[in-house]
C-alpha atoms as a PDB file:
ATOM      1  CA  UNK A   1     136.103-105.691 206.329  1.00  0.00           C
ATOM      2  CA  UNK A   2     139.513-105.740 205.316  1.00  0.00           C
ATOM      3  CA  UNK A   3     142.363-107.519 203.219  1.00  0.00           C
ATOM      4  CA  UNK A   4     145.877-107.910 204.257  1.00  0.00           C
ATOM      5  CA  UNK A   5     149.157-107.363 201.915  1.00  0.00           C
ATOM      6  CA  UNK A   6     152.500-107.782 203.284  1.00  0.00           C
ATOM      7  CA  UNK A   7     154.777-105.541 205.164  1.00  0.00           C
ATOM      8  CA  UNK A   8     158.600-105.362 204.152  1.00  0.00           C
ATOM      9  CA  UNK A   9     159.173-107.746 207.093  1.00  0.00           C
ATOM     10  CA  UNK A  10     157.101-110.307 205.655  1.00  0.00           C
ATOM     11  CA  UNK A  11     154.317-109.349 208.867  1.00  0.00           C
ATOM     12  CA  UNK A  12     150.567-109.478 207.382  1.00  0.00           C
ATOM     13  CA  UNK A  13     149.008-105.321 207.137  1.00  0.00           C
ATOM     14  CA  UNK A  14     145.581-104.739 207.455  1.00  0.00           C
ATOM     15  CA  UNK A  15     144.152-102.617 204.599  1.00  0.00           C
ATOM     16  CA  UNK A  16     140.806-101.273 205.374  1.00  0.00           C
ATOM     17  CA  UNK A  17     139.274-101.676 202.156  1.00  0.00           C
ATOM     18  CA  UNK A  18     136.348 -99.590 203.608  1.00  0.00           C
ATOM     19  CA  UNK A  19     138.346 -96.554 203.027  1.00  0.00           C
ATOM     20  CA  UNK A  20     138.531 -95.533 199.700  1.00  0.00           C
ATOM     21  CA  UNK A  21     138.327 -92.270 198.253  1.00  0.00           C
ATOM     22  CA  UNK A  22     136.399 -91.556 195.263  1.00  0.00           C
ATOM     23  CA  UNK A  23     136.174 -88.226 193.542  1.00  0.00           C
ATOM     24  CA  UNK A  24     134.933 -87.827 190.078  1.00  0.00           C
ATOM     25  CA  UNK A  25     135.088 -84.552 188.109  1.00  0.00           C
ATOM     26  CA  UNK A  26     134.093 -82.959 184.340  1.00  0.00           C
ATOM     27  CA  UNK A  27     135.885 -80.370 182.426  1.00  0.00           C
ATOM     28  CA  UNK A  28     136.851 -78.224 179.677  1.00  0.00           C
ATOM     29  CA  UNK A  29     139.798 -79.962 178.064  1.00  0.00           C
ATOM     30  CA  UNK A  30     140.517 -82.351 175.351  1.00  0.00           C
ATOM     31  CA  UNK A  31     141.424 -85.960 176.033  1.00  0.00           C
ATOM     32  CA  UNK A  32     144.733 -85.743 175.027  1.00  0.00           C
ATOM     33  CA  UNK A  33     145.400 -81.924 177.365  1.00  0.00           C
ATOM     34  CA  UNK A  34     143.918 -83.875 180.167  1.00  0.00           C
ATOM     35  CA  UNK A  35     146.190 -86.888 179.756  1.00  0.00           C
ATOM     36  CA  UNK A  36     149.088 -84.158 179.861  1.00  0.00           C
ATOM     37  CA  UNK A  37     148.291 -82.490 182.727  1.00  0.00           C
ATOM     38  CA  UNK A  38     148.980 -85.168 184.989  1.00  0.00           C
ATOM     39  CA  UNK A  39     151.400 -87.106 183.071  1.00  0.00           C
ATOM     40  CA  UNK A  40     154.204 -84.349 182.099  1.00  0.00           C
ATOM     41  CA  UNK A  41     156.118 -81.907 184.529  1.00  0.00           C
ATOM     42  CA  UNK A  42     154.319 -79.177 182.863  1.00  0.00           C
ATOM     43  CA  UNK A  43     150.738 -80.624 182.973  1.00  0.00           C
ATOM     44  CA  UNK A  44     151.298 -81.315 187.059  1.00  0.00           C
ATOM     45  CA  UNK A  45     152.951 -77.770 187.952  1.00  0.00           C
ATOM     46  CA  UNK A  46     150.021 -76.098 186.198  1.00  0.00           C
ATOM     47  CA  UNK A  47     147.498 -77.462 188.589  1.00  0.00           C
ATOM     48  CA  UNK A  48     148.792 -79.924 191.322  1.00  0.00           C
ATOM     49  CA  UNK A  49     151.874 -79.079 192.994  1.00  0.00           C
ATOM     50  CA  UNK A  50     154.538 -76.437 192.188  1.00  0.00           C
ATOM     51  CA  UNK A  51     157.079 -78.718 191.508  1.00  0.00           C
ATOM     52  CA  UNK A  52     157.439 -82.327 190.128  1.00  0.00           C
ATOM     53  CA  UNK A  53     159.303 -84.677 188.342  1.00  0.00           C
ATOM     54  CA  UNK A  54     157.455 -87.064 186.308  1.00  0.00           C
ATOM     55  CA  UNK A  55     158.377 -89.844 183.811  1.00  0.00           C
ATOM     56  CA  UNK A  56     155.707 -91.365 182.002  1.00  0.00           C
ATOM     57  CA  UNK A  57     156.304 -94.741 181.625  1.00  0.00           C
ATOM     58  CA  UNK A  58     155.334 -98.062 184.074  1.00  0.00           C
ATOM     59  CA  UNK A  59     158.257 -97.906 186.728  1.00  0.00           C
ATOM     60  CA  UNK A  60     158.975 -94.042 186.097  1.00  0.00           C
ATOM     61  CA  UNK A  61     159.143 -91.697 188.654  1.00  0.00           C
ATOM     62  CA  UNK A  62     155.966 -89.738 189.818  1.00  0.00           C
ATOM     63  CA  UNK A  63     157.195 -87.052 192.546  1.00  0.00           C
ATOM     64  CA  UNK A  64     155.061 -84.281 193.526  1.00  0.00           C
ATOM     65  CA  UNK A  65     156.726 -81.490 195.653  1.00  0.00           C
ATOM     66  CA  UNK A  66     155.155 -79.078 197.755  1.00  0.00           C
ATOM     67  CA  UNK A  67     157.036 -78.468 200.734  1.00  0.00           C
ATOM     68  CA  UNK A  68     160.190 -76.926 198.612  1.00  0.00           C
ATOM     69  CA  UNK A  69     161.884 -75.181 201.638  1.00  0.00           C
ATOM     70  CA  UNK A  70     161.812 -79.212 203.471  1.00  0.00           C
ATOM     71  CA  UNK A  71     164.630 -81.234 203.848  1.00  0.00           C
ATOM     72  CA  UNK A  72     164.935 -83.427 200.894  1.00  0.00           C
ATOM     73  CA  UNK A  73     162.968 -86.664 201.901  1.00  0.00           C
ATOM     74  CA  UNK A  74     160.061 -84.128 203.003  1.00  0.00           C
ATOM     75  CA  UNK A  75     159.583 -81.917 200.878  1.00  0.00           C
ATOM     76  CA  UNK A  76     156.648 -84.293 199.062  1.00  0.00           C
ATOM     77  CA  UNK A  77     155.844 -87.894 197.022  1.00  0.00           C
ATOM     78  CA  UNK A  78     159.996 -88.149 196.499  1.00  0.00           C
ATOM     79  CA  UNK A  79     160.291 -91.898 195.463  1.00  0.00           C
ATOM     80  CA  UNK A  80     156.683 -92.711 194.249  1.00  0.00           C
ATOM     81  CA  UNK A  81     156.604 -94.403 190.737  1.00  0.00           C
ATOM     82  CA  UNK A  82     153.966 -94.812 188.106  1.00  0.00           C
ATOM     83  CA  UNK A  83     152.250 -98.089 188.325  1.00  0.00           C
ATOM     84  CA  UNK A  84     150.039 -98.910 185.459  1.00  0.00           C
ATOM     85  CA  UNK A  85     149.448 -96.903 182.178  1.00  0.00           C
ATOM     86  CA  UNK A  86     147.392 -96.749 179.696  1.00  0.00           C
ATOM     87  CA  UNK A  87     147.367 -93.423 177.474  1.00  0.00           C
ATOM     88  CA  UNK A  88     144.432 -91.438 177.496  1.00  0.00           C
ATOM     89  CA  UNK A  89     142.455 -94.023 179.677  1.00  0.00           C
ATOM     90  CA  UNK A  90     144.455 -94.664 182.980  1.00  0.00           C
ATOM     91  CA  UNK A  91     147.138 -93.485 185.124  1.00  0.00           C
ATOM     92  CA  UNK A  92     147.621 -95.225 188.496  1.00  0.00           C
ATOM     93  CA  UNK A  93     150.952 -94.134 190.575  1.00  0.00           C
ATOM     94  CA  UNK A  94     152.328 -94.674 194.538  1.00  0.00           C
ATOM     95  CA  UNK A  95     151.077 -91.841 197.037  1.00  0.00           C
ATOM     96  CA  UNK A  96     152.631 -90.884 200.157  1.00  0.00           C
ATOM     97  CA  UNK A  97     151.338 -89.537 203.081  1.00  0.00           C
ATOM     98  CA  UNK A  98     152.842 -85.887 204.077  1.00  0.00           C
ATOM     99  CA  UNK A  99     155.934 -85.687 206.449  1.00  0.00           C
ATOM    100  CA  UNK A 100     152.808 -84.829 209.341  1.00  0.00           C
ATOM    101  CA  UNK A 101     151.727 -88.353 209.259  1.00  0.00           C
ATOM    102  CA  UNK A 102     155.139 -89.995 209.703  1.00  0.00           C
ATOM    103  CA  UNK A 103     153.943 -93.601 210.592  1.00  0.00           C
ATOM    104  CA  UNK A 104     151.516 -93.480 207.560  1.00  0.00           C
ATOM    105  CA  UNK A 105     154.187 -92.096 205.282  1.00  0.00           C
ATOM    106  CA  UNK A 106     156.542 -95.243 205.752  1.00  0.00           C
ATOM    107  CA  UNK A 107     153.422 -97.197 202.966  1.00  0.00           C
ATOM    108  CA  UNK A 108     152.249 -95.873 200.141  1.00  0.00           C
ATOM    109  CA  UNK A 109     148.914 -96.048 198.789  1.00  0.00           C
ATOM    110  CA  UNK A 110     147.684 -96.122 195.389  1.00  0.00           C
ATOM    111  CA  UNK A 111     146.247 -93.734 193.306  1.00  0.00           C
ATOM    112  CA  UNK A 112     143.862 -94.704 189.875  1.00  0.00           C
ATOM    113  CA  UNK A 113     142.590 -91.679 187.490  1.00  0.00           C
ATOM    114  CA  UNK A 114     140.716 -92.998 184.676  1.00  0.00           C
ATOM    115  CA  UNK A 115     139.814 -90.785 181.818  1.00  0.00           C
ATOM    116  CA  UNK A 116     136.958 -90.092 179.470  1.00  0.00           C
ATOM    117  CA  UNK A 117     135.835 -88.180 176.789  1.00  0.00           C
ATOM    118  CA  UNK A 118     132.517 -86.994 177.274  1.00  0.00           C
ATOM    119  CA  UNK A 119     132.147 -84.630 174.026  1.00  0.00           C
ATOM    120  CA  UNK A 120     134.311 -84.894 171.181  1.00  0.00           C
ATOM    121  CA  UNK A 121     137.062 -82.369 171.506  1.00  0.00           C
ATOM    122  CA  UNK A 122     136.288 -80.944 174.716  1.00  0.00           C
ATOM    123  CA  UNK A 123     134.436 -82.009 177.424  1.00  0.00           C
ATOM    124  CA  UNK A 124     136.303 -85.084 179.422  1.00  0.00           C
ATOM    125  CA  UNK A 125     135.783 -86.659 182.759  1.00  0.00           C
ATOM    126  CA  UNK A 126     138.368 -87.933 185.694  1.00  0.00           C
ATOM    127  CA  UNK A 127     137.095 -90.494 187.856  1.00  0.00           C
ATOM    128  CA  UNK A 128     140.162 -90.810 190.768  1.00  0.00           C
ATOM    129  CA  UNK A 129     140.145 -93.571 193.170  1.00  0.00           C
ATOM    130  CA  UNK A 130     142.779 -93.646 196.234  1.00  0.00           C
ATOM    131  CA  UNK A 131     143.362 -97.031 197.776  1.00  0.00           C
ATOM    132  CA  UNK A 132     145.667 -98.913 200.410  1.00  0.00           C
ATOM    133  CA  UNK A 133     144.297 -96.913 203.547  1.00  0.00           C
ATOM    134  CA  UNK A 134     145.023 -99.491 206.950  1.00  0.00           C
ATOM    135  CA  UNK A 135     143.559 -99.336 209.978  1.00  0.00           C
ATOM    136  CA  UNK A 136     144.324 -96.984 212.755  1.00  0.00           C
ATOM    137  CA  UNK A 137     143.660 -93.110 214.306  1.00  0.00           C
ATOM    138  CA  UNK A 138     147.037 -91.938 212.388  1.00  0.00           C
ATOM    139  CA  UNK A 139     145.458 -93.996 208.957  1.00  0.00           C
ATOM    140  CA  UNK A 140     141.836 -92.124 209.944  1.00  0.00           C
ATOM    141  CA  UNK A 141     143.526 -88.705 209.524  1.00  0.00           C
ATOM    142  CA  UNK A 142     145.219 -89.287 206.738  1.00  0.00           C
ATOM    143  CA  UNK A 143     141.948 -90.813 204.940  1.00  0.00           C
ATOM    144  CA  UNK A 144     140.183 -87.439 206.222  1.00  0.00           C
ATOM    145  CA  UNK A 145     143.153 -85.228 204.717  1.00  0.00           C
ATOM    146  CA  UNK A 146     143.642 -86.955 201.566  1.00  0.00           C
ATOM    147  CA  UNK A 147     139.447 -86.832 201.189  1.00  0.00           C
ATOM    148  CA  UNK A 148     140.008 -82.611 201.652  1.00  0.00           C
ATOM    149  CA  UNK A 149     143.251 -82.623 199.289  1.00  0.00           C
ATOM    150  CA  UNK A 150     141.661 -84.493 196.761  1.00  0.00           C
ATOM    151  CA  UNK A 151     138.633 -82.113 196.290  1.00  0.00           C
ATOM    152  CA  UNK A 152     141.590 -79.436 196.234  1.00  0.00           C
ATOM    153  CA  UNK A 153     143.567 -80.960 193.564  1.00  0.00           C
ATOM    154  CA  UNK A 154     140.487 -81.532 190.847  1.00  0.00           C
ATOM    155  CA  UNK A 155     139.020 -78.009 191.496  1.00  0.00           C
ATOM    156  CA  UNK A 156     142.286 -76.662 190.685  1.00  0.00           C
ATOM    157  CA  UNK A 157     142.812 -79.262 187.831  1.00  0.00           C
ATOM    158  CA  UNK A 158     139.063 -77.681 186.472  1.00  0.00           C
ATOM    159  CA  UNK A 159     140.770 -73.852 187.362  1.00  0.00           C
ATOM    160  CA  UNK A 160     143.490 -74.975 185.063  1.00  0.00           C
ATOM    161  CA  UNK A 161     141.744 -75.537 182.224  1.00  0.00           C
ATOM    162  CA  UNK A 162     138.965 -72.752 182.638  1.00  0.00           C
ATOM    163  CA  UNK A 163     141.242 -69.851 183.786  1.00  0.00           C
ATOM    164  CA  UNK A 164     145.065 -70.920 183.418  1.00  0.00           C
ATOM    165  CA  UNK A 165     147.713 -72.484 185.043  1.00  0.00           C
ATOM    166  CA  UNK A 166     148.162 -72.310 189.407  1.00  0.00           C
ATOM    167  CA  UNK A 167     149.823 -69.054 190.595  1.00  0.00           C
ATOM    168  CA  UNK A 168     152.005 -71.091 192.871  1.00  0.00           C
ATOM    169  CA  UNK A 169     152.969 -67.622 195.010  1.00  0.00           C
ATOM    170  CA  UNK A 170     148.776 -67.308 195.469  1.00  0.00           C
ATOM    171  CA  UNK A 171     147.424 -70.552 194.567  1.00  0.00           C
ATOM    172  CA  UNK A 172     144.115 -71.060 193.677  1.00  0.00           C
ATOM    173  CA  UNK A 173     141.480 -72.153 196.325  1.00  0.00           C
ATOM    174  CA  UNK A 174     138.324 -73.424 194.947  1.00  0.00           C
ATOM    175  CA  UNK A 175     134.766 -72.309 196.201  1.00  0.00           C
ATOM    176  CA  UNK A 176     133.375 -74.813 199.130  1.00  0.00           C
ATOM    177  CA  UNK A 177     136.930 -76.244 200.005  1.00  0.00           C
ATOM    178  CA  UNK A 178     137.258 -75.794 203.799  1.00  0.00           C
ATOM    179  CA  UNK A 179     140.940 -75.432 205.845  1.00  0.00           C
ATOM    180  CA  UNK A 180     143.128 -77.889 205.397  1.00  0.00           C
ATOM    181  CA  UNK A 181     142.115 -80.179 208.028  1.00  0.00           C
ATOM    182  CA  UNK A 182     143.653 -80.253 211.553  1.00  0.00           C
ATOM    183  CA  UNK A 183     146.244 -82.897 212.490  1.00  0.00           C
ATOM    184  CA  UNK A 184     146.093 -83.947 216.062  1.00  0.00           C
ATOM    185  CA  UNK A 185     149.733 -83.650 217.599  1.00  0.00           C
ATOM    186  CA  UNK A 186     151.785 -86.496 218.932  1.00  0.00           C
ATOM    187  CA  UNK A 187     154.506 -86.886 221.124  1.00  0.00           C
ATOM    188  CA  UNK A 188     155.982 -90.255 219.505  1.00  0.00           C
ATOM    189  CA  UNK A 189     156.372 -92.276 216.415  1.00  0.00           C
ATOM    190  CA  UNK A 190     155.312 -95.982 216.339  1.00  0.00           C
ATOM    191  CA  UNK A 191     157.636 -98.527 215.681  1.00  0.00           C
END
């Protein structure tokens, strides 16, 4: 069943409430490292993308780039903000879909980590949620993408903490993650 929220236009969207991705993962790390590595530029380019800018506060900026040799526009999350914050305990920030699903990358979605400690000074837990899929084949690939990118994002945020930081020129590929899956070519955009 879904839920509708409204289109720039004012038109009613369909949001497939369905499709939601949930991912959960336990590592090595104090609270207070895990809260760093996704809330500071240093935290993200050690594990999720080679290149960010991030600004930690409600409203601030939370661009991921991956695609560095793109066009500017492309080259990953540019224009994505942090949504909600609450330090140590929840991060929730704008997604966008990759310049490969172009009518899906015109609305962003919503990301929600949550954080835990499990054992005092060094054992926490990341439960991520990603929300705001909507109906459609281009919406079904990039639920079935973000699914694979997700799994490849926490097993390099575990990497992180139990070997080092991403090797960016030979990144890290975690054991059991698959190809990236395939996207199915079109020959038009949808208005």
């Amino acid at each position: 069943m879904g839920s509708c929220r409204q289109n720039l236009d004012g038109s009613d969207i369909l949001i497939d409430s369905s499709k939601v991705i949930r991912k959960q993962t336990v590592t090595t790390a104090t609270l207070e490292d895990a809260w760093k590595a996704w809330t500071t530029v240093e935290g993200v380019t050690s594990f999720f993308v080679p290149k960010a800018n991030t600004e930690p506060v409600v409203g601030g900026r939370y661009e991921l780039f991956l695609s560095l040799k793109a066009p500017k526009g492309f080259q990953g999350t540019e224009g994505c903000k942090i949504l909600a914050l609450e330090p140590q305990k929840h991060l929730a920030f704008e997604f966008i879909a990759p310049p490969q699903f172009p009518n899906v990358r015109r609305l962003g979605t919503r990301v929600d980590v949550t954080f835990g400690e499990v054992a005092k000074g060094g054992v926490v837990k990341l439960d991520l949620v990603h929300s705001g899929f909507l109906e459609g084949e281009e919406w079904d690939e990039f639920f079935e993408f973000s699914n694979w990118n997700w799994a490849l994002v926490l097993g390099r945020f575990q990497y992180r903490f139990s070997v080092g930081p991403i090797d960016w020129k030979n990144p890290f590929i975690p054991h059991g993650i698959s190809a990236r899956p395939e996207r199915k070519l079109r020959d038009h955009i949808s208005s």
